[in-house]
PDB file of N, CA and C in Angstrom:
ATOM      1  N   UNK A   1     -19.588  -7.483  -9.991  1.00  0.00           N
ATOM      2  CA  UNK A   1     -20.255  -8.366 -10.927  1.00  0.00           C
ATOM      3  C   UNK A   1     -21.612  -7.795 -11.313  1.00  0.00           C
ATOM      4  N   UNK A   2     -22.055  -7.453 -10.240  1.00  0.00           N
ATOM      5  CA  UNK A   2     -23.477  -7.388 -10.578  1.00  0.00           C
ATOM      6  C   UNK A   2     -23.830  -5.825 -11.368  1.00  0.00           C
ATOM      7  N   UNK A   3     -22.774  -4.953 -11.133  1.00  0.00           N
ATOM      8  CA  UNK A   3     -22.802  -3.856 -12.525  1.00  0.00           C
ATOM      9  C   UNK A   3     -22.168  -3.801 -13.291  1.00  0.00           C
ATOM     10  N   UNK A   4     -21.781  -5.313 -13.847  1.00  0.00           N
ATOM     11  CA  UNK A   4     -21.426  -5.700 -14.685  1.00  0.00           C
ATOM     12  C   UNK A   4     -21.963  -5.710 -16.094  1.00  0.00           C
ATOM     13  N   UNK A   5     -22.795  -6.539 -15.006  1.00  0.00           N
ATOM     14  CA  UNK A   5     -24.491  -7.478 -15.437  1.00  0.00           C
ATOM     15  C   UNK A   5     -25.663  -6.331 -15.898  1.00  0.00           C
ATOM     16  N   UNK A   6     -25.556  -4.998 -15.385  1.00  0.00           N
ATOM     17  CA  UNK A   6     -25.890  -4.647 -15.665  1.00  0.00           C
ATOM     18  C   UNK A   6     -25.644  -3.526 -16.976  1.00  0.00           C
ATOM     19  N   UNK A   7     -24.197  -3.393 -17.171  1.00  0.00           N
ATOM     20  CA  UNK A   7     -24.204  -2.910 -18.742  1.00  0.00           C
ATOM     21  C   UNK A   7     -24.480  -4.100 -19.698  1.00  0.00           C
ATOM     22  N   UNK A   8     -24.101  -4.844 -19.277  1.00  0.00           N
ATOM     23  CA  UNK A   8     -24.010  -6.291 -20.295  1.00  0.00           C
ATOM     24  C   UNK A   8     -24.879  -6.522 -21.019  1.00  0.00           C
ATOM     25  N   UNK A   9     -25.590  -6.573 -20.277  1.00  0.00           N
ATOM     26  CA  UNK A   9     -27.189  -7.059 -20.784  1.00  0.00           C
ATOM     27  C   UNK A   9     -27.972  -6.235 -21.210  1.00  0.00           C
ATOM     28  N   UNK A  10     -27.636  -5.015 -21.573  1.00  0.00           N
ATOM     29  CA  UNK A  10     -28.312  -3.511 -22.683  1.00  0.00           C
ATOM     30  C   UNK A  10     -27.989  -4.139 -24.060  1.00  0.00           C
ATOM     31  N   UNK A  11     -26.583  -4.521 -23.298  1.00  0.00           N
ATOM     32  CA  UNK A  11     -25.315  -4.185 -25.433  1.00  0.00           C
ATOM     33  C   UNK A  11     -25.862  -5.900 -25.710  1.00  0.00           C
ATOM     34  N   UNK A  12     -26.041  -6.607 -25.458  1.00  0.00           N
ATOM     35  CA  UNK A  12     -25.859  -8.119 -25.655  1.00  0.00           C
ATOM     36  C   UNK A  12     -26.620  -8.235 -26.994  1.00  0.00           C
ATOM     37  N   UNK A  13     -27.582  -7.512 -27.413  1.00  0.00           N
ATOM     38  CA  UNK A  13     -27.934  -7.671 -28.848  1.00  0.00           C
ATOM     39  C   UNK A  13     -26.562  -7.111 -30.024  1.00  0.00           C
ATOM     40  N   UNK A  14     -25.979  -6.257 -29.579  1.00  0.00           N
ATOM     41  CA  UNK A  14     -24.603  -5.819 -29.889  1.00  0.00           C
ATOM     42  C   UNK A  14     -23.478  -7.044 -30.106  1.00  0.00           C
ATOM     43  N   UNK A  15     -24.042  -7.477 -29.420  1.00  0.00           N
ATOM     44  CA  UNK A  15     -22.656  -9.023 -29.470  1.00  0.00           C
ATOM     45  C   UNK A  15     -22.535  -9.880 -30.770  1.00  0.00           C
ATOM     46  N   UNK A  16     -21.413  -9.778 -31.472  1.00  0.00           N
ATOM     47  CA  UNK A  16     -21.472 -10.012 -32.763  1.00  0.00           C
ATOM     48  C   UNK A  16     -20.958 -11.613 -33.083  1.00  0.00           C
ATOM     49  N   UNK A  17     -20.002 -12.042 -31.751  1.00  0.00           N
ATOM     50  CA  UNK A  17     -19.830 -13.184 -31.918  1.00  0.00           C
ATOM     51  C   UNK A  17     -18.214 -12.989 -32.229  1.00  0.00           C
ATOM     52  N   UNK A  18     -17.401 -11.769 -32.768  1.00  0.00           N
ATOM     53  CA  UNK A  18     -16.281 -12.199 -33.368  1.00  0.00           C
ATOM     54  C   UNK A  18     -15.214 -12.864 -31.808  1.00  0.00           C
ATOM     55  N   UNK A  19     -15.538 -12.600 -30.802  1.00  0.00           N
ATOM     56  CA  UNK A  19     -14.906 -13.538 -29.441  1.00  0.00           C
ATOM     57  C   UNK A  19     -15.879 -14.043 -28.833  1.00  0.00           C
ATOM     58  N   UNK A  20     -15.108 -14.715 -27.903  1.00  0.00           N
ATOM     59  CA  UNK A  20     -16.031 -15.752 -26.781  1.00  0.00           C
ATOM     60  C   UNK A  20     -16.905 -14.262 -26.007  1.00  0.00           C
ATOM     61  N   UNK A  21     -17.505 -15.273 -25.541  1.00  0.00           N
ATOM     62  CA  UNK A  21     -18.832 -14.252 -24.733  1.00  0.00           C
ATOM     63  C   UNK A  21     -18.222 -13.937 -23.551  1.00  0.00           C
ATOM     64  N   UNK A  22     -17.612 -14.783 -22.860  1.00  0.00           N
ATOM     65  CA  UNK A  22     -16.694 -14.509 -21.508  1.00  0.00           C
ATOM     66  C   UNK A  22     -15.734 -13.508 -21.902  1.00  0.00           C
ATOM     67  N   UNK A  23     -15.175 -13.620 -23.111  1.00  0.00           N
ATOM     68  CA  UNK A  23     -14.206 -12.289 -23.259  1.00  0.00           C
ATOM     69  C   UNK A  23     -14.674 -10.901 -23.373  1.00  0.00           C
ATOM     70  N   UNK A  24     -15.867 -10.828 -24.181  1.00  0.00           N
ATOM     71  CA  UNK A  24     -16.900  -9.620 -24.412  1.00  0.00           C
ATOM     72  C   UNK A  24     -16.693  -9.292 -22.818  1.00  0.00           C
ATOM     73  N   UNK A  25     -17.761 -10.073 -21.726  1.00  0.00           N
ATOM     74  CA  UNK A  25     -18.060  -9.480 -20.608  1.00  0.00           C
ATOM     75  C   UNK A  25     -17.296  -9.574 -19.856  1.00  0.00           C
ATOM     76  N   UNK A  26     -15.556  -9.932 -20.288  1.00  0.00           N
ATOM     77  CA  UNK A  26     -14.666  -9.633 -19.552  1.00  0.00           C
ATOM     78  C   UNK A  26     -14.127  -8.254 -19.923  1.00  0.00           C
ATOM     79  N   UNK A  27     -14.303  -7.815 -21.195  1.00  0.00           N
ATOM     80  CA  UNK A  27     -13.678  -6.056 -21.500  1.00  0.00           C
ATOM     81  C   UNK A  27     -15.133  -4.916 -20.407  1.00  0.00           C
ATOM     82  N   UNK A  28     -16.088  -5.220 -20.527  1.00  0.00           N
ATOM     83  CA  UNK A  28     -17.336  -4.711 -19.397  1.00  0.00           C
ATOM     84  C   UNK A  28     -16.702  -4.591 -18.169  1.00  0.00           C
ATOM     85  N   UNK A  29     -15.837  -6.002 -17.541  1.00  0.00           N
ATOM     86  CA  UNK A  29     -16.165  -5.600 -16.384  1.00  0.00           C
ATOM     87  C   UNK A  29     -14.348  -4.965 -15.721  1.00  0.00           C
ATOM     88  N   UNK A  30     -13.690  -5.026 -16.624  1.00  0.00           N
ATOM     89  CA  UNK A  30     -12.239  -4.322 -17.154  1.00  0.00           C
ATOM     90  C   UNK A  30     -12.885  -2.818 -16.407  1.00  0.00           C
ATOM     91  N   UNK A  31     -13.751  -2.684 -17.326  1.00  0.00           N
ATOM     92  CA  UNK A  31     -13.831  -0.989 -17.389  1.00  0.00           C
ATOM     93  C   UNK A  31     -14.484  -0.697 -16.031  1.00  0.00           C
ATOM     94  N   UNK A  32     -15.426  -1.627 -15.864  1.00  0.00           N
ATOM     95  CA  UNK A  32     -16.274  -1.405 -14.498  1.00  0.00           C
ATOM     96  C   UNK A  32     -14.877  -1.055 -13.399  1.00  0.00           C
ATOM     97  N   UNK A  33     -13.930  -1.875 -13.431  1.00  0.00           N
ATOM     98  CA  UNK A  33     -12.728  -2.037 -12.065  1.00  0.00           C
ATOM     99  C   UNK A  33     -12.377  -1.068 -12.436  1.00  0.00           C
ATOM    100  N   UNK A  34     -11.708  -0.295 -13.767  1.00  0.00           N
ATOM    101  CA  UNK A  34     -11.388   0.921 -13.598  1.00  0.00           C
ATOM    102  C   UNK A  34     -11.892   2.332 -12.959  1.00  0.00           C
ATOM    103  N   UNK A  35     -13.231   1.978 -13.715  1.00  0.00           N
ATOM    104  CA  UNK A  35     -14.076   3.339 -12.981  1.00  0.00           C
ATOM    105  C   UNK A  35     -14.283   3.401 -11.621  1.00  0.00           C
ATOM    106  N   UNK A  36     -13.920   1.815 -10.785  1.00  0.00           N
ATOM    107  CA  UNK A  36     -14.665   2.209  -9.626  1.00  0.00           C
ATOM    108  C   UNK A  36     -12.798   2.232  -8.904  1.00  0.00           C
ATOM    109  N   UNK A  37     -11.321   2.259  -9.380  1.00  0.00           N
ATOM    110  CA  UNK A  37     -10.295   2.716  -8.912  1.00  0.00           C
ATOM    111  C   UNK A  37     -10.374   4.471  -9.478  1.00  0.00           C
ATOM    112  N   UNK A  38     -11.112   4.427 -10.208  1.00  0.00           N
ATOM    113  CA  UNK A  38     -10.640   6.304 -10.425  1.00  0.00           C
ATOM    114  C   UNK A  38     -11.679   6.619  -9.408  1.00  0.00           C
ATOM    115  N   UNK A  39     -12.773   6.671  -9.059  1.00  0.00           N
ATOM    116  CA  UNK A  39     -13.839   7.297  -8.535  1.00  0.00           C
ATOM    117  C   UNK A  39     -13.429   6.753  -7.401  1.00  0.00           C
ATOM    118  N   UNK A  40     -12.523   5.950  -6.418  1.00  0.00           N
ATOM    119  CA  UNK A  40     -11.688   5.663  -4.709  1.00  0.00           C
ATOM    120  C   UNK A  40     -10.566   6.618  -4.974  1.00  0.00           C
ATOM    121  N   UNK A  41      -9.937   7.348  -6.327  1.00  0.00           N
ATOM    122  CA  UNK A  41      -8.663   7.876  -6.289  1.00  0.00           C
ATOM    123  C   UNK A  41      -9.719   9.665  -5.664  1.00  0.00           C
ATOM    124  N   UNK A  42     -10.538  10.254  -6.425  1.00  0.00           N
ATOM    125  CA  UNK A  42     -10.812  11.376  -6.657  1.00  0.00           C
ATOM    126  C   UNK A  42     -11.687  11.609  -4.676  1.00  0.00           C
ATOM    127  N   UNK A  43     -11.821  10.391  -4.348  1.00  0.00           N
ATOM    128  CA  UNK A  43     -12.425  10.731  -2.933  1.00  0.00           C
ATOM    129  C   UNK A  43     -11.584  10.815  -2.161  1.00  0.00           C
ATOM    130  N   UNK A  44     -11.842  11.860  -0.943  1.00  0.00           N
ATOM    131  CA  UNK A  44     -10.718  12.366  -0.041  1.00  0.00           C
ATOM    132  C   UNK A  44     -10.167  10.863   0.832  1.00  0.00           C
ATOM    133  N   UNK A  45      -9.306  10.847   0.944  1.00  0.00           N
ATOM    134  CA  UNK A  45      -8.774   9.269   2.161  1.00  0.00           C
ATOM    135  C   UNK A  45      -9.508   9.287   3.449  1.00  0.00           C
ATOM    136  N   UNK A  46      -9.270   8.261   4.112  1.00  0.00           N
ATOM    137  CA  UNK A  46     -10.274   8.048   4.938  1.00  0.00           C
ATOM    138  C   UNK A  46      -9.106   7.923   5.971  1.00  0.00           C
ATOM    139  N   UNK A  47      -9.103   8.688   6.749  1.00  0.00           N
ATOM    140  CA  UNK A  47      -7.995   8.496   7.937  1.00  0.00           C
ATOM    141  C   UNK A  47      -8.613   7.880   9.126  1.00  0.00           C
ATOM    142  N   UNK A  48      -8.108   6.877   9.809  1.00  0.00           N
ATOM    143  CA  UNK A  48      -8.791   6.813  10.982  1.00  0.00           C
ATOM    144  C   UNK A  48      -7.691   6.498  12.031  1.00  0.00           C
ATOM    145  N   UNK A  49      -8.250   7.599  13.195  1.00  0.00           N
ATOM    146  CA  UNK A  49      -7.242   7.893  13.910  1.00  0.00           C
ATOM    147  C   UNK A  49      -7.364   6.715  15.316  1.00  0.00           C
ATOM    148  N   UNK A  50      -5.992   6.323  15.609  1.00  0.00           N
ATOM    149  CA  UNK A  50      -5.519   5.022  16.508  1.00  0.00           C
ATOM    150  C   UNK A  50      -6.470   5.467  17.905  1.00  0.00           C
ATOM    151  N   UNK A  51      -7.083   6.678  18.294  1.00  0.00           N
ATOM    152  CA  UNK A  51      -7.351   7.510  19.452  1.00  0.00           C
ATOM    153  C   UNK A  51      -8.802   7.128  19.551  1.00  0.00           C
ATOM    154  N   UNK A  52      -9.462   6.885  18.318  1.00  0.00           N
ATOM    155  CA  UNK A  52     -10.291   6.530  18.131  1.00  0.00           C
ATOM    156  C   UNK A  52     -11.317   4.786  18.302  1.00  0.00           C
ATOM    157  N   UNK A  53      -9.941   3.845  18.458  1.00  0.00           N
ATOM    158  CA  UNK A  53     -10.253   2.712  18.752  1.00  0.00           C
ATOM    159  C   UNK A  53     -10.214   2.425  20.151  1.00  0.00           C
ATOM    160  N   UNK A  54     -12.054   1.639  20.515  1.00  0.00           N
ATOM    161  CA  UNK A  54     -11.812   1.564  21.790  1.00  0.00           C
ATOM    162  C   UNK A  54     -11.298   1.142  23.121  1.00  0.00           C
ATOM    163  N   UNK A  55     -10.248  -0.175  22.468  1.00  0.00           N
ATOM    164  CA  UNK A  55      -8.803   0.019  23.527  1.00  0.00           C
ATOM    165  C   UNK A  55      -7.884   0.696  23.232  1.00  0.00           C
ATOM    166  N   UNK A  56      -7.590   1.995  22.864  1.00  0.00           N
ATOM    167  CA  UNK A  56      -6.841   2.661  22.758  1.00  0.00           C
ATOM    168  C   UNK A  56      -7.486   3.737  23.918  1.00  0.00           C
ATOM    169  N   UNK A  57      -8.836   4.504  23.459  1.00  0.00           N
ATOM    170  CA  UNK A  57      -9.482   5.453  24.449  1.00  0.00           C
ATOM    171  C   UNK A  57      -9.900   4.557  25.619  1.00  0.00           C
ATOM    172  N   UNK A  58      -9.654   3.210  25.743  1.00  0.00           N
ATOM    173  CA  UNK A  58      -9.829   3.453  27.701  1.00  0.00           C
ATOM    174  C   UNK A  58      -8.592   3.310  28.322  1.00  0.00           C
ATOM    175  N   UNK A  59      -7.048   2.927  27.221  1.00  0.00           N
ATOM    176  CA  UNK A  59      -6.357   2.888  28.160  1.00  0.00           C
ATOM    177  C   UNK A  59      -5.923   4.246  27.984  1.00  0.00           C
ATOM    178  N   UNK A  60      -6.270   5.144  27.357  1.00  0.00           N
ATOM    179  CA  UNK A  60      -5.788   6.629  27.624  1.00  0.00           C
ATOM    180  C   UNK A  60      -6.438   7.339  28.563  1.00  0.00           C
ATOM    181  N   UNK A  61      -7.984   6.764  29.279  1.00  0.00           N
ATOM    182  CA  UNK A  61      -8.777   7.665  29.748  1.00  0.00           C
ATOM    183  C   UNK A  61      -7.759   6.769  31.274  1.00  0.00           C
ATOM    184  N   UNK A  62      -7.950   5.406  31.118  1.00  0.00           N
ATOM    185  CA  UNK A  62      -7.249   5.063  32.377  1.00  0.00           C
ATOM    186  C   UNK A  62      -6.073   5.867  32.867  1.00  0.00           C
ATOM    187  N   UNK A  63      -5.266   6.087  31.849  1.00  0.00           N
ATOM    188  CA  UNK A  63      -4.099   7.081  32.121  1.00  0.00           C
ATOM    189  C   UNK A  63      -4.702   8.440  32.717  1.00  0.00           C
ATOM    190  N   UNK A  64      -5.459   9.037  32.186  1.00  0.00           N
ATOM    191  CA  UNK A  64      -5.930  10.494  32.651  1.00  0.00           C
ATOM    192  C   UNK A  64      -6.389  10.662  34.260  1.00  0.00           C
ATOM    193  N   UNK A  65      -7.216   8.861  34.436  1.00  0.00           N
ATOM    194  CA  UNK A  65      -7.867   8.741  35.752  1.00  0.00           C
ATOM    195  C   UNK A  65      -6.277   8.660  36.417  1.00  0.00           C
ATOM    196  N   UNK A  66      -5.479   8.406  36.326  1.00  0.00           N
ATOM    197  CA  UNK A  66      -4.516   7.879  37.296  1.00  0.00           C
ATOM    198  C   UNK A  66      -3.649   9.023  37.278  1.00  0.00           C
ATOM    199  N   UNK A  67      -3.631  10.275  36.601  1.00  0.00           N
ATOM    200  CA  UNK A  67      -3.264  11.270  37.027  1.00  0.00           C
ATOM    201  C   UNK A  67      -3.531  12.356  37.734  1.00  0.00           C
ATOM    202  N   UNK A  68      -4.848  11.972  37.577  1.00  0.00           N
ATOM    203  CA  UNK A  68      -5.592  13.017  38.361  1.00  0.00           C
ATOM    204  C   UNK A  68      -5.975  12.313  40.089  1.00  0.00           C
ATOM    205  N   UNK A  69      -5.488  10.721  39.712  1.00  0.00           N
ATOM    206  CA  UNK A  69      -5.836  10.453  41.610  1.00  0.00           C
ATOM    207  C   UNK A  69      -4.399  10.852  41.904  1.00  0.00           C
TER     208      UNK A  69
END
């Protein structure tokens, strides 16, 4: 919303009236959702590995302790 708000309100002398005003700053914020799904597509994924959560690493370290007693 709120960089929405912020193209919006540059062009708003631009606003001619031929639609509702909610429709105007509904094509704004159209484009805003697009740009911000292309610019999550072009960034690498975010993997996060199960080894990494911390009941996962103590019951693996528990495992390690109980092999080594």
């Amino acid at each position: 919303m709120q960089s929405t708000f912020q193209k919006v309100l540059p062009e708003l002398p631009r606003f001619r009236g031929d639609a509702a005003l909610f429709s105007w700053m509904c094509t704004f914020c159209r484009y805003e959702i697009a740009a911000h799904w292309r610019a999550r597509a072009r960034r690498e994924p975010e993997v996060r590995l199960v080894e990494e959560a911390p009941e996962v690493r103590a019951a693996l370290e528990s495992l390690a302790r109980a092999e080594s007693d």
